[in-house]
N, C-alpha and C. Protein backbone atom coordinates (compact mmCIF):
# COMPACT_ATOMS: atom_id res chain seq x y z
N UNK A 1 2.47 -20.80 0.51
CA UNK A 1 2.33 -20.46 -0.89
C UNK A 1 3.71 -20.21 -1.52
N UNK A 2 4.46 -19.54 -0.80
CA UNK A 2 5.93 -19.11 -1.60
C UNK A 2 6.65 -20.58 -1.58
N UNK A 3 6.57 -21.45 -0.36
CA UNK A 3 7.22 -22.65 -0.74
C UNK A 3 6.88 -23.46 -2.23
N UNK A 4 5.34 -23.59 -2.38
CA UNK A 4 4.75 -24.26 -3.11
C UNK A 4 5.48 -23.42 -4.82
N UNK A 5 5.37 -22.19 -5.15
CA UNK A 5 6.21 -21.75 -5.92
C UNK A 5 7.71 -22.12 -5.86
N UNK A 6 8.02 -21.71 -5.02
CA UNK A 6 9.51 -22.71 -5.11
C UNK A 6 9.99 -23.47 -5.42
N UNK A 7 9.03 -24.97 -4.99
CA UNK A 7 9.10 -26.34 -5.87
C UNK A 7 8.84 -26.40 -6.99
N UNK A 8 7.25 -25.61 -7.61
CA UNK A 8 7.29 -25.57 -8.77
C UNK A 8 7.82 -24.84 -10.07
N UNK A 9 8.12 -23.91 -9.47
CA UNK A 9 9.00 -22.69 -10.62
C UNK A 9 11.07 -23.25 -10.77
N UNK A 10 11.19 -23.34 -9.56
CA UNK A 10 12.53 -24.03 -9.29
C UNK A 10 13.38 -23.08 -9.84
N UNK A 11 14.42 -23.25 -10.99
CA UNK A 11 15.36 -22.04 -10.97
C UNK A 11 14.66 -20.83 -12.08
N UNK A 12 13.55 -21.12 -12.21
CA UNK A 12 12.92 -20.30 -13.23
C UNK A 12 12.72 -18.80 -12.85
N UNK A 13 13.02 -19.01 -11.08
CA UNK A 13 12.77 -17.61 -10.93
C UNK A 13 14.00 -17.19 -10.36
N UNK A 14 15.21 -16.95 -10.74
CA UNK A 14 16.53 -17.01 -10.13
C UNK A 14 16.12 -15.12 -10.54
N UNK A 15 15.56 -14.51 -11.57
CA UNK A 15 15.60 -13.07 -11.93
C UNK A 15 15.16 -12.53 -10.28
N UNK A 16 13.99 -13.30 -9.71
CA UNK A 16 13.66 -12.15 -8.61
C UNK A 16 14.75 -12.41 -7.18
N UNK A 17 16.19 -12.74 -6.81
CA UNK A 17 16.97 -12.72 -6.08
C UNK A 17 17.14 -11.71 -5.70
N UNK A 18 16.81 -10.42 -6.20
CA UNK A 18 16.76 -8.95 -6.03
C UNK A 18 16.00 -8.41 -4.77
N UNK A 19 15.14 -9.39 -4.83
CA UNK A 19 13.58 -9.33 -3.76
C UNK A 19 14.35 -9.70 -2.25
N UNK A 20 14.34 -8.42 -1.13
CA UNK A 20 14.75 -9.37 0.07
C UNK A 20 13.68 -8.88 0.91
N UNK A 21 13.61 -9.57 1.66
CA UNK A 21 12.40 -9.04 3.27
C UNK A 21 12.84 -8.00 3.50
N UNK A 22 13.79 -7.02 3.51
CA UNK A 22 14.10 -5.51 3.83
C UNK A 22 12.94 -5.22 2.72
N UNK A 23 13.60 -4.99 1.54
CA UNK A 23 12.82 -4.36 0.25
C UNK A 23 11.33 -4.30 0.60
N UNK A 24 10.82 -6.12 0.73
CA UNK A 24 9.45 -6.15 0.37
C UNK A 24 8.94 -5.14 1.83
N UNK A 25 9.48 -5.03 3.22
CA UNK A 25 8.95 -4.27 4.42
C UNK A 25 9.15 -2.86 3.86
N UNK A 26 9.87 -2.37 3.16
CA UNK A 26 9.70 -1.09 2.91
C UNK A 26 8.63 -0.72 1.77
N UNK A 27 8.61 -1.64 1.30
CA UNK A 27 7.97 -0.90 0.09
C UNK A 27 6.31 -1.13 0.45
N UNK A 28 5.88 -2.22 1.58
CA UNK A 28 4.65 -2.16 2.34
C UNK A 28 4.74 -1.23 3.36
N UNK A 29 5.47 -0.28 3.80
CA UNK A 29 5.38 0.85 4.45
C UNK A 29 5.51 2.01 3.37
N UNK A 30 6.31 2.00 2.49
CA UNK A 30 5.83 3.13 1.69
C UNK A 30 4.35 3.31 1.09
N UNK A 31 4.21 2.48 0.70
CA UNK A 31 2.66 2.06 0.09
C UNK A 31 1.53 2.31 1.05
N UNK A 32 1.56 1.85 2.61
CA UNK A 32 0.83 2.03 3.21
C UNK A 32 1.13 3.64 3.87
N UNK A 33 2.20 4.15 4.03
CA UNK A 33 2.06 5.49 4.20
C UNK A 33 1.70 6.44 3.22
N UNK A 34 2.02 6.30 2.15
CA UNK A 34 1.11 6.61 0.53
C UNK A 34 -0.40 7.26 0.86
N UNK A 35 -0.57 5.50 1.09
CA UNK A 35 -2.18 5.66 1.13
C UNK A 35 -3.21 5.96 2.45
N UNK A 36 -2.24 6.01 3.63
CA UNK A 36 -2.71 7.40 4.56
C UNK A 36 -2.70 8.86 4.79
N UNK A 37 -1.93 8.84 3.77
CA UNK A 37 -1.90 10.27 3.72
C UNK A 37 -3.04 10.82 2.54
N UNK A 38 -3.19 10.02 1.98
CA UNK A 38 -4.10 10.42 0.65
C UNK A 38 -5.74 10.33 1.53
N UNK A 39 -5.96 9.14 2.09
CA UNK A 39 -7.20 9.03 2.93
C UNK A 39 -7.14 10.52 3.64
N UNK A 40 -6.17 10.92 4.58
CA UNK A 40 -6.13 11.87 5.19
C UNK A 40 -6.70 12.91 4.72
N UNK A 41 -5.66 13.50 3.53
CA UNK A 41 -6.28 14.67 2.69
C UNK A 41 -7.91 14.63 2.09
N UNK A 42 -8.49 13.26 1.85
CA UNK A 42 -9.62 13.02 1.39
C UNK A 42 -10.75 13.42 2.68
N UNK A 43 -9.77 12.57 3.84
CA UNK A 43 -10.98 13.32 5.06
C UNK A 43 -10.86 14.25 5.41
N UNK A 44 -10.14 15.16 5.22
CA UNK A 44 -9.89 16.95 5.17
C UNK A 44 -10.29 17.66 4.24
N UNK A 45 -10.80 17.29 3.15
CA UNK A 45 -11.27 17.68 2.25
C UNK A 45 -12.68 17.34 2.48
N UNK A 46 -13.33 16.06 2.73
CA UNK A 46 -14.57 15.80 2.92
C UNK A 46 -15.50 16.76 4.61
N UNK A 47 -14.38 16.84 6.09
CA UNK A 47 -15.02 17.91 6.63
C UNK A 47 -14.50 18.92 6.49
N UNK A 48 -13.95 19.56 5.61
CA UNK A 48 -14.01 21.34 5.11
C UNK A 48 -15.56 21.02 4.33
N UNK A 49 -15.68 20.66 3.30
CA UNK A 49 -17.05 20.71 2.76
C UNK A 49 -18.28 20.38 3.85
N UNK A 50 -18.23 20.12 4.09
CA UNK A 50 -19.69 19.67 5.33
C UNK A 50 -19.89 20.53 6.33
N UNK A 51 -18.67 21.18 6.91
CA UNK A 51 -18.98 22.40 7.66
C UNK A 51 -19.48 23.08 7.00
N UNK A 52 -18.76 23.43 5.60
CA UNK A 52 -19.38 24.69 4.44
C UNK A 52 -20.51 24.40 4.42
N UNK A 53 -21.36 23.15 4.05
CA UNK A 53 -22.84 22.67 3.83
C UNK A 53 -23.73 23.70 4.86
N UNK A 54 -24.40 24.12 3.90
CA UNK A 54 -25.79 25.04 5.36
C UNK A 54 -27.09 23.97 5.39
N UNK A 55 -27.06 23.19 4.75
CA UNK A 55 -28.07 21.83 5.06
C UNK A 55 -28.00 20.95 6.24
N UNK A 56 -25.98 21.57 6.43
CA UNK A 56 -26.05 20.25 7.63
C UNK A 56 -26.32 20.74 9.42
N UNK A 57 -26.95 22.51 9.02
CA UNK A 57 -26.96 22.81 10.38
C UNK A 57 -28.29 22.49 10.96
């Protein structure tokens, strides 16, 4: 797919040279550590409530 952009965009995209495989690996590890930690807190938040639940004994 990125080749196929390549041929067709050609120097049209000379702005994103900024973009390197370091950048794009970090910023898919920031993103994905982001969003484990947020799951995390969500499943720490979801069994604190369920222990609290007296329905679920």
């Amino acid at each position: 797919m990125l080749v196929l952009i390549g041929l067709i965009a050609g120097d049209k995209i000379q702005f994103l040279n900024f973009l390197t495989a370091e950048s794009i690996a970090a910023a898919i590890w920031i993103v994905g550590g982001i969003g484990f930690l947020v799951k995390l807190v969500f499943w720490r938040i979801q069994k604190r409530r369920d222990a609290n639940d007296p329905e679920q004994a």
